[in-house]
C-alpha atoms as a PDB file:
ATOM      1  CA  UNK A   1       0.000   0.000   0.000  1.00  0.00           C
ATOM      2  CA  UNK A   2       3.032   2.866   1.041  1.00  0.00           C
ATOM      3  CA  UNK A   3       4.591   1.253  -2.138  1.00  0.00           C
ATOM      4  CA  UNK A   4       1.227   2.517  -4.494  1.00  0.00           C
ATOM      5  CA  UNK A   5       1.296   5.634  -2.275  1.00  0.00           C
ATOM      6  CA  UNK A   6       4.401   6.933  -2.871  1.00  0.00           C
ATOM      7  CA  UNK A   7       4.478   5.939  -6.801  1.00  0.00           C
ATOM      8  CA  UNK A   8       1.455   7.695  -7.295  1.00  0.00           C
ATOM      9  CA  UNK A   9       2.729  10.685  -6.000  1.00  0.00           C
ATOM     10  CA  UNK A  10       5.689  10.194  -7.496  1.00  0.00           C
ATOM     11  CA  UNK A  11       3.794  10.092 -10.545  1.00  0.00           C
ATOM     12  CA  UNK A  12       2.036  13.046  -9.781  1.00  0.00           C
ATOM     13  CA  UNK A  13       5.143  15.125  -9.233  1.00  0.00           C
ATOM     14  CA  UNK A  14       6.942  14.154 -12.596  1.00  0.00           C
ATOM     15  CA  UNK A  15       4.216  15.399 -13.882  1.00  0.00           C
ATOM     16  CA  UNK A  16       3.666  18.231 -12.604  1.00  0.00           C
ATOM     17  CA  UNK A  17       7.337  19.056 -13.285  1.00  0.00           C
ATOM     18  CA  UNK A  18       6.819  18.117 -17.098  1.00  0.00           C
ATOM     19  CA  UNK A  19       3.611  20.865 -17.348  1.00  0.00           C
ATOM     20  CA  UNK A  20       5.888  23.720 -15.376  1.00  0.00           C
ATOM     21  CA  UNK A  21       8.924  22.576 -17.878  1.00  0.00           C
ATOM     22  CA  UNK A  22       6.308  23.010 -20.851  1.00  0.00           C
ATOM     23  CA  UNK A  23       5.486  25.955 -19.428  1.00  0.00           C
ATOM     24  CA  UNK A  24       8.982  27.468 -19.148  1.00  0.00           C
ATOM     25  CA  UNK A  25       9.462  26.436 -22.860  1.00  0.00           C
ATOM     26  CA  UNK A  26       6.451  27.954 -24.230  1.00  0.00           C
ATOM     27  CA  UNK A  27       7.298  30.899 -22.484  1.00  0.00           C
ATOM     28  CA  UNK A  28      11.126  31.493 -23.354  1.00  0.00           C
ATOM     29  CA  UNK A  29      10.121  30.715 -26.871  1.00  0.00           C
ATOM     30  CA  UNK A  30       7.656  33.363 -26.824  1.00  0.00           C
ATOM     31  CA  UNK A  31       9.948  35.849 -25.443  1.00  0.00           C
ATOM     32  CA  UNK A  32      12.861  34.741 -27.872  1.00  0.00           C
ATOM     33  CA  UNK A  33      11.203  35.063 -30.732  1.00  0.00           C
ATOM     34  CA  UNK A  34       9.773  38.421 -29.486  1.00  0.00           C
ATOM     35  CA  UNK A  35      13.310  39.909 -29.171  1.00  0.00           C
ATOM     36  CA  UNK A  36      14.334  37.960 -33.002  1.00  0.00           C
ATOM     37  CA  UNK A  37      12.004  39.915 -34.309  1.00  0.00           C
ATOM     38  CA  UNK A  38      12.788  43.157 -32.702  1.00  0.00           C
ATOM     39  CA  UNK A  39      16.662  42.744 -33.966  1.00  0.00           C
ATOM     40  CA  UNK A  40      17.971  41.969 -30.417  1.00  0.00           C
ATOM     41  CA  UNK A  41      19.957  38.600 -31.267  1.00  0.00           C
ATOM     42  CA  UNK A  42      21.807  38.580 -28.147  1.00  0.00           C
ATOM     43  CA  UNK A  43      18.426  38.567 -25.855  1.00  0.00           C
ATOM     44  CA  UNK A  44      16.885  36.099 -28.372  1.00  0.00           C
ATOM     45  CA  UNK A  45      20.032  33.465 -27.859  1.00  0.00           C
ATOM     46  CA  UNK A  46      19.692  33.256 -24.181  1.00  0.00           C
ATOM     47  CA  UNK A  47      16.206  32.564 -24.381  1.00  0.00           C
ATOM     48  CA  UNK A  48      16.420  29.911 -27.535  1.00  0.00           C
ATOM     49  CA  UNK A  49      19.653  28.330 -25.192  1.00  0.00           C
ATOM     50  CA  UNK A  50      17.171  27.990 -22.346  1.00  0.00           C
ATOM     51  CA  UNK A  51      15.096  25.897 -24.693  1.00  0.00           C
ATOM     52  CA  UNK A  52      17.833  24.070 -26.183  1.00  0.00           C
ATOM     53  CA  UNK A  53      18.780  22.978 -22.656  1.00  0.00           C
ATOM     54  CA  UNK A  54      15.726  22.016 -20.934  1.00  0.00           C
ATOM     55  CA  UNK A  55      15.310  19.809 -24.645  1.00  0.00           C
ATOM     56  CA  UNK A  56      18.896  18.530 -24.169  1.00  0.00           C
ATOM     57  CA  UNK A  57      18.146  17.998 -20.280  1.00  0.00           C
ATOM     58  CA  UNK A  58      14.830  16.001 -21.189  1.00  0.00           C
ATOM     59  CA  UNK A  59      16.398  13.843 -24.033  1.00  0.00           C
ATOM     60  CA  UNK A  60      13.593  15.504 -26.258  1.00  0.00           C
ATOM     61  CA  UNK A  61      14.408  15.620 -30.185  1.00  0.00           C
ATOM     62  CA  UNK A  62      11.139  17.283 -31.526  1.00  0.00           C
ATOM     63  CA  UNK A  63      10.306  19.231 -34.637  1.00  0.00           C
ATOM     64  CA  UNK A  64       9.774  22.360 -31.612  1.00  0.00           C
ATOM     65  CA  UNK A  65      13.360  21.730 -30.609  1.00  0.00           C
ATOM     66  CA  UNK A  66      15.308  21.749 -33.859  1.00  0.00           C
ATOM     67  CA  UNK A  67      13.689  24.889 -35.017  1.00  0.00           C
ATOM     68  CA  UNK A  68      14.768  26.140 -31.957  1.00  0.00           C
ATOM     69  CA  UNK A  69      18.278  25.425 -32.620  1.00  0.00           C
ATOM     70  CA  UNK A  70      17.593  26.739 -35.980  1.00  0.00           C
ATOM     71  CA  UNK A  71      16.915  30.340 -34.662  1.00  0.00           C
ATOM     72  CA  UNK A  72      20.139  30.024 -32.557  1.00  0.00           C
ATOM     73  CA  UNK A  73      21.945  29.516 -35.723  1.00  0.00           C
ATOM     74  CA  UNK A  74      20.052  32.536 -37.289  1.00  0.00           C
ATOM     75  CA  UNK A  75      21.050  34.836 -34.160  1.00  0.00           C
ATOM     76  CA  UNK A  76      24.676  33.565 -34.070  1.00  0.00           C
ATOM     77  CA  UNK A  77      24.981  34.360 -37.707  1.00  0.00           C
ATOM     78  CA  UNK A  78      23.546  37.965 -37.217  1.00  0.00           C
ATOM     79  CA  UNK A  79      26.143  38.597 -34.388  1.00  0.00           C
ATOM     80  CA  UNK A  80      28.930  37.306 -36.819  1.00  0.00           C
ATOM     81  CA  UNK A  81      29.692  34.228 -34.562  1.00  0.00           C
ATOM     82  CA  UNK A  82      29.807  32.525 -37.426  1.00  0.00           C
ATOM     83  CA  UNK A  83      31.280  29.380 -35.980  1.00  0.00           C
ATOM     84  CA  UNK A  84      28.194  28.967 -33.362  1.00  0.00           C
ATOM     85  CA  UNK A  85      26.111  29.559 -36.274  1.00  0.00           C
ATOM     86  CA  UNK A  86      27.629  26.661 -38.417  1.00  0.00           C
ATOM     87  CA  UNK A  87      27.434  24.402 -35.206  1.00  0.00           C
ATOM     88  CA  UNK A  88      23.688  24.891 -34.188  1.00  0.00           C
ATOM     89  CA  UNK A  89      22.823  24.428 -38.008  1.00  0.00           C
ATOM     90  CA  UNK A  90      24.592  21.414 -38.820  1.00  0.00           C
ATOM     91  CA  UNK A  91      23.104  20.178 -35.378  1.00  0.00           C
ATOM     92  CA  UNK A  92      19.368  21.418 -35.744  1.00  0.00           C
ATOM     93  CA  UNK A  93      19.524  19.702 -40.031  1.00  0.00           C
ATOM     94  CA  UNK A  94      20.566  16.055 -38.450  1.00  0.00           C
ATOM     95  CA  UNK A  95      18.380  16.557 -35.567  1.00  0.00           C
ATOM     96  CA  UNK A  96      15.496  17.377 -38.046  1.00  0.00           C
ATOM     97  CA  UNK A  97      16.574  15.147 -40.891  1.00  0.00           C
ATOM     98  CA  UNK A  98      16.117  12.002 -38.341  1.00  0.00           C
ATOM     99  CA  UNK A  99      12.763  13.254 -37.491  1.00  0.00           C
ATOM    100  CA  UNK A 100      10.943  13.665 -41.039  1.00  0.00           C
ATOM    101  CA  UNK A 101      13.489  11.869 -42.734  1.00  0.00           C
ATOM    102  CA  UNK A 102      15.994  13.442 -45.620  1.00  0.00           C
ATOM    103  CA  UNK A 103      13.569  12.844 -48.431  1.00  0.00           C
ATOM    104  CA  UNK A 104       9.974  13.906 -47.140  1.00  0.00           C
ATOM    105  CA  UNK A 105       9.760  17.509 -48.730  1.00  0.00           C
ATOM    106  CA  UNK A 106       8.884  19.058 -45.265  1.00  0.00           C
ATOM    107  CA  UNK A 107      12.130  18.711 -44.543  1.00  0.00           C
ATOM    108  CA  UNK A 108      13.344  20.664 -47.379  1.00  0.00           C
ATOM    109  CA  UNK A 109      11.044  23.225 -46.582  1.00  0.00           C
ATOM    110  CA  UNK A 110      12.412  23.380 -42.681  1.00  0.00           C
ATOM    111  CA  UNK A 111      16.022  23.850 -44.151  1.00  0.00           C
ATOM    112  CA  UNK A 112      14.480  26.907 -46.310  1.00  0.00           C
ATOM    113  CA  UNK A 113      12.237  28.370 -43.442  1.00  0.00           C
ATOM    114  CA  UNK A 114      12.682  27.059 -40.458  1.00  0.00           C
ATOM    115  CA  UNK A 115       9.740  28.780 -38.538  1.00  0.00           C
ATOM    116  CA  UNK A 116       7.614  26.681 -40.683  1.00  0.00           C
ATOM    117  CA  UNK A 117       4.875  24.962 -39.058  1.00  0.00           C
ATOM    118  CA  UNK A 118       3.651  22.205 -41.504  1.00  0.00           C
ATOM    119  CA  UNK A 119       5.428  19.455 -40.482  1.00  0.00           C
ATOM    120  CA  UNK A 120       4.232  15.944 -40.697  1.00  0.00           C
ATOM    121  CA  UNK A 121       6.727  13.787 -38.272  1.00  0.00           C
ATOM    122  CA  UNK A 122       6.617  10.233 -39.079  1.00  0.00           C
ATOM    123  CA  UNK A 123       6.739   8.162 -36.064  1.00  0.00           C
END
């Protein structure tokens, strides 16, 4: 009985913890795509790193992620760090080539406009 207790609540707590971490996400992406569109790169990247990590920290690889790391790459090129820029692409194209696949033309489209929405990822 303690044993079904405590994994309940357990339970309960992870995922609780997953809807604040959702949260958190939703929110930083908000905010750094509020400041990519004002021009402020530098504001944007912290916010799209604070994605990146809670993704990284989660073991998530989703279509919400890798555009994510797409927009670092877009920030770090504005800023002229061209090198960060060349890592988080390389990094968000596998990451989003293993999750539609190199040949499904949604992934073709991502590498062309990466806050593109229509994405169909095969299980």
């Amino acid at each position: 009985m303690k044993k079904s207790i405590l994994f309940i609540i357990t339970l309960l707590l992870s995922i609780s913890v997953s809807a604040q971490t959702a949260i958190e996400i939703n929110s930083w992406i908000y905010r750094g795509t509020a400041e990519f569109k004002k021009g402020n790169f530098q504001e944007a990247i912290k916010y799209f790193e604070k994605v990146h990590e809670a993704y990284e920290k989660n073991g998530q690889k989703n279509e919400q992620h890798g555009t994510t790391v797409f927009l670092l790459a877009q920030c770090h090129s504005s800023i002229g760090d061209y090198s960060k820029a060349v890592e988080y692409g390389t990094m968000a194209t596998e990451m989003l080539k293993d999750l539609v696949g190199e040949n499904n033309e949604d992934f073709a489209l991502l590498l062309l406009n990466p806050h593109c929405r229509r994405i169909n990822i095969q299980s």
